[in-house]
Protein backbone atom coordinates (compact mmCIF):
# COMPACT_ATOMS: atom_id res chain seq x y z
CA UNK A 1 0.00 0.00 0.00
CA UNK A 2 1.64 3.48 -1.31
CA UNK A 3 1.27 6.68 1.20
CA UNK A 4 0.21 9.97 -0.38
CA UNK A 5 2.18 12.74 0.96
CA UNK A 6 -0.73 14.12 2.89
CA UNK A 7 -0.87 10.20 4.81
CA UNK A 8 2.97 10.32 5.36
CA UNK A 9 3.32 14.00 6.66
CA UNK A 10 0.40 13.67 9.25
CA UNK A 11 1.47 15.26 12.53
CA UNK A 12 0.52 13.11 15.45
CA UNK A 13 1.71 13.55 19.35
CA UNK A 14 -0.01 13.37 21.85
CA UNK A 15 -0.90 11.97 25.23
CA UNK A 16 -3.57 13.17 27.80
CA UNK A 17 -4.44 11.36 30.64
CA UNK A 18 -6.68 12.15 33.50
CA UNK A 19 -6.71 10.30 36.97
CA UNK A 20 -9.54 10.20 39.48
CA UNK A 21 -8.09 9.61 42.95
CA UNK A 22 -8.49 10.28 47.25
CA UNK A 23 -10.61 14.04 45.98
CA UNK A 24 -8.79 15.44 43.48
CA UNK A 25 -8.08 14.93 39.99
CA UNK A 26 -4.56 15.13 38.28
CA UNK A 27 -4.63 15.71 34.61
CA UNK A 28 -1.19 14.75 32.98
CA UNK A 29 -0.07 15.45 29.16
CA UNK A 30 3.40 14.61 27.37
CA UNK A 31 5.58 17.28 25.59
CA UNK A 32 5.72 15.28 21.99
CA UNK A 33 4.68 17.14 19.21
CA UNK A 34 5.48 15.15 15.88
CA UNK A 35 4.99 16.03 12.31
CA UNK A 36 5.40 12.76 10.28
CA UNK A 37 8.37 10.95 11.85
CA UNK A 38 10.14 14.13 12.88
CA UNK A 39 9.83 15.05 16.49
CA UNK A 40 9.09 18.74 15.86
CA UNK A 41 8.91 19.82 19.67
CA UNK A 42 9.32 18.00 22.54
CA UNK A 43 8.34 20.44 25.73
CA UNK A 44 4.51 21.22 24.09
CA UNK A 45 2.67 22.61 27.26
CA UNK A 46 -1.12 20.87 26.45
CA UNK A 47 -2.49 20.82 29.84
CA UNK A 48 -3.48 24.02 30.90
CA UNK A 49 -5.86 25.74 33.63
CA UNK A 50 -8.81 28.25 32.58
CA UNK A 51 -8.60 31.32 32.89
CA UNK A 52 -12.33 32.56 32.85
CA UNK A 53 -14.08 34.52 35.90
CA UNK A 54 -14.83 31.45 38.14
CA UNK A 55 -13.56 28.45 36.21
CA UNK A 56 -10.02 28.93 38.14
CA UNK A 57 -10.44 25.15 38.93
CA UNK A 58 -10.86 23.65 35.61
CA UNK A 59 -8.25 22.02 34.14
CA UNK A 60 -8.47 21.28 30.23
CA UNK A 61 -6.46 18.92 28.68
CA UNK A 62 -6.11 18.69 24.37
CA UNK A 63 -4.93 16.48 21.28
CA UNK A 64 -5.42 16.77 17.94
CA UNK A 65 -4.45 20.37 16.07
CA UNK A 66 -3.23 22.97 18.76
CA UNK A 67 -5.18 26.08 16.75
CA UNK A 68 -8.11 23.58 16.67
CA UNK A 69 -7.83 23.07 20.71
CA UNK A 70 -7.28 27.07 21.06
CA UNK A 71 -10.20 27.75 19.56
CA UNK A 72 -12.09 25.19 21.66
CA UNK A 73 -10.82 26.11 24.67
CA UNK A 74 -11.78 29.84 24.05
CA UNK A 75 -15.03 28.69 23.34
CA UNK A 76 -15.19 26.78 26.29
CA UNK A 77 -14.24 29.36 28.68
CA UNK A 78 -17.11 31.60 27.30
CA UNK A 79 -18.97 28.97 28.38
CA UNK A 80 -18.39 28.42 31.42
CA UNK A 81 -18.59 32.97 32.29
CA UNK A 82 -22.02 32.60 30.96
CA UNK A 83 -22.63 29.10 33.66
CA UNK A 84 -20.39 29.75 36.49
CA UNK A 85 -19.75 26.57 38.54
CA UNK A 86 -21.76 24.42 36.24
CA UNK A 87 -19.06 22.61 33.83
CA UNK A 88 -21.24 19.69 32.81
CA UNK A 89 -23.40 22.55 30.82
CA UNK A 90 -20.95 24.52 29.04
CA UNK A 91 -19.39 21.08 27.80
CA UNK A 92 -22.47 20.21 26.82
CA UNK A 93 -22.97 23.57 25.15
CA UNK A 94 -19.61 23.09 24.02
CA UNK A 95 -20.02 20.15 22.49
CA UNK A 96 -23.68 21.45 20.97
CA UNK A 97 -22.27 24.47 19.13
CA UNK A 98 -18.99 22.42 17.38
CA UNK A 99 -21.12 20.09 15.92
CA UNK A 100 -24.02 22.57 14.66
CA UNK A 101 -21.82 25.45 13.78
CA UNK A 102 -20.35 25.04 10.19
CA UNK A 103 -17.30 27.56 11.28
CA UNK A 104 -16.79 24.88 14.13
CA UNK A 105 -17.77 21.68 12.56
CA UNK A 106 -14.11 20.81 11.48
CA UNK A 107 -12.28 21.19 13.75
CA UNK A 108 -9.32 18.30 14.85
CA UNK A 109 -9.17 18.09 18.29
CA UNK A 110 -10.14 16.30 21.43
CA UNK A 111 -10.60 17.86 25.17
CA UNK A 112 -10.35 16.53 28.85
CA UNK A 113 -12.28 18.70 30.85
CA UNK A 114 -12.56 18.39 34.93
CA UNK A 115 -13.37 21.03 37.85
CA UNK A 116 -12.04 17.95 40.63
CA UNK A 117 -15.52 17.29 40.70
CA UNK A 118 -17.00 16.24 37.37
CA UNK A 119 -14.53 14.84 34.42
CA UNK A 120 -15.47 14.80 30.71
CA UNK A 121 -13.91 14.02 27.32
CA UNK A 122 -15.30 16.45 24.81
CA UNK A 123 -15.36 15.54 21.01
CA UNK A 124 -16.81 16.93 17.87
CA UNK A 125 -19.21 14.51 17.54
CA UNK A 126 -21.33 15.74 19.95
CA UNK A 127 -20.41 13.51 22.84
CA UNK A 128 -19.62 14.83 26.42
CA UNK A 129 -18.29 11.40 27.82
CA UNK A 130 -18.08 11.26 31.80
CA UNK A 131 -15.39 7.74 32.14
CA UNK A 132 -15.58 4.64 33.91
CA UNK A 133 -12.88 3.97 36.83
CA UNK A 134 -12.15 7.22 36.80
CA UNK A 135 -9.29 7.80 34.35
CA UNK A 136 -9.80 8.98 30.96
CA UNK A 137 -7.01 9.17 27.88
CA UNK A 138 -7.38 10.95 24.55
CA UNK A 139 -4.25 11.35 21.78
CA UNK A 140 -1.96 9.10 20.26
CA UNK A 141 -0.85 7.36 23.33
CA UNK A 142 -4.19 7.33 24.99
CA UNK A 143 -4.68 3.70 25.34
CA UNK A 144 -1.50 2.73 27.00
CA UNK A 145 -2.25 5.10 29.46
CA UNK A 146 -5.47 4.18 29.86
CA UNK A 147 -4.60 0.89 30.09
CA UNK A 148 -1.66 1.28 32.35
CA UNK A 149 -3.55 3.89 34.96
CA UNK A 150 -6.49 1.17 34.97
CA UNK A 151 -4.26 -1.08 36.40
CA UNK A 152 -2.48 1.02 38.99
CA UNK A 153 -5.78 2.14 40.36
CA UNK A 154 -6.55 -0.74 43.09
CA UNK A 155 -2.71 -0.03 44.49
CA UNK A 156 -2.07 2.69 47.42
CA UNK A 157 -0.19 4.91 44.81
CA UNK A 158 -2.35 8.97 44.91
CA UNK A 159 -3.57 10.30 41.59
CA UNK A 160 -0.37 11.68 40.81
CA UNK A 161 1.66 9.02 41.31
CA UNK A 162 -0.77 6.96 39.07
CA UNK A 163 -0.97 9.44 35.95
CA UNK A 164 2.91 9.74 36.21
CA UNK A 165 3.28 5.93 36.42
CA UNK A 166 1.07 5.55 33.36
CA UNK A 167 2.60 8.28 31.39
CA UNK A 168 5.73 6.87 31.60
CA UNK A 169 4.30 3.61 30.56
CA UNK A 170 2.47 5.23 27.30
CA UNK A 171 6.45 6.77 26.32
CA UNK A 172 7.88 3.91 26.42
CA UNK A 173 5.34 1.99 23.86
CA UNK A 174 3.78 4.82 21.80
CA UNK A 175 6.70 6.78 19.57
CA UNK A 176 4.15 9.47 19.46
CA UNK A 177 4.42 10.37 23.57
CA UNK A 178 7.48 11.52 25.36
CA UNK A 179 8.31 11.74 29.29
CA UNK A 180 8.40 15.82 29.33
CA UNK A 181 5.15 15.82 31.40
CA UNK A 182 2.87 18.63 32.47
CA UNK A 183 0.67 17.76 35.57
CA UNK A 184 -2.12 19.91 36.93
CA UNK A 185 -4.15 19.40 39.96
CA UNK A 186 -8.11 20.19 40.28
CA UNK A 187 -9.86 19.43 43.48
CA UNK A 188 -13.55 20.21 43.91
CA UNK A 189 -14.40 22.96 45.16
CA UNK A 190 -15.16 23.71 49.40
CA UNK A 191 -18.62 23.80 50.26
């Protein structure tokens, strides 16, 4: 099977991984960003924490095309000033307005999404995904780190310790994921 240019030169990178664990969450991403098989940048900072009025504790994770994830993000923040403390809603309205809006309709990218409280994987179909034993993974290495944090979960290790564990797992086995980790903390919010 022959590779058009546009199949060989596709850039991939990628790994976000979110951990569930003791009342907080820890979101963890890798550094890799690779443009066919050229690593292109290795210290890629794609966890990051919002900066709307009130969403201080939401902590967004993205793969797929960095403008793509921009523009999501931005979207979601506006989202969450116009719902303050209500993050299941402005993903859902999130996830509403990419897949009706033409403008927004194409756009390559995946998000994590948690407050400590609720987590959610965002996509363009539509789908506002809460996970099951309380990890989630999007991106090129997604399902080693899935897999690997999945396992970890029924040992004493915090949610740190997990995502870190699994991360490191995911660079060893995908080419796509490095070690160069970025790890942010949510916790729910005090009653």
């Amino acid at each position: 099977m022959t590779q058009s240019p546009t199949d060989a030169a596709r850039w991939h990178g990628t790994t976000i991984l979110a951990v569930r664990k003791g009342g907080e969450v820890v979101v963890a991403g890798d550094g890799q960003v690779t443009f066919g098989d050229t690593v292109i940048k290795g210290s890629a900072r794609k966890v990051r924490r919002l900066s709307a009025p009130g969403a201080d504790q939401v902590v967004a994770g993205f793969a797929g095309s960095t403008a793509d994830a921009f523009t999501l993000l931005e979207l979601l923040e506006s989202k969450l000033e116009s719902r303050p403390g209500q993050l299941a809603r402005a993903c859902v309205a999130l996830a509403k307005e990419w897949r009706t809006e033409k403008r927004l309709r194409n756009l390559e990218a995946m998000l994590i999404v948690t407050d400590g409280a609720d987590l959610f994987v965002v996509t363009g179909a539509g789908d506002v995904l809460e996970p099951e034993h309380d990890v989630a993974a999007i991106g090129s290495g997604g399902a080693y780190a899935l897999a690997a944090a999945r396992a970890l979960m029924d040992t004493t290790l915090d949610a740190e310790a997990i995502a870190s564990k699994a991360m490191a797992i995911a660079a060893e086995i995908c080419i796509y994921t490095n070690g160069a980790l970025t790890l942010e903390r949510a916790r729910p919010a005090a009653d």
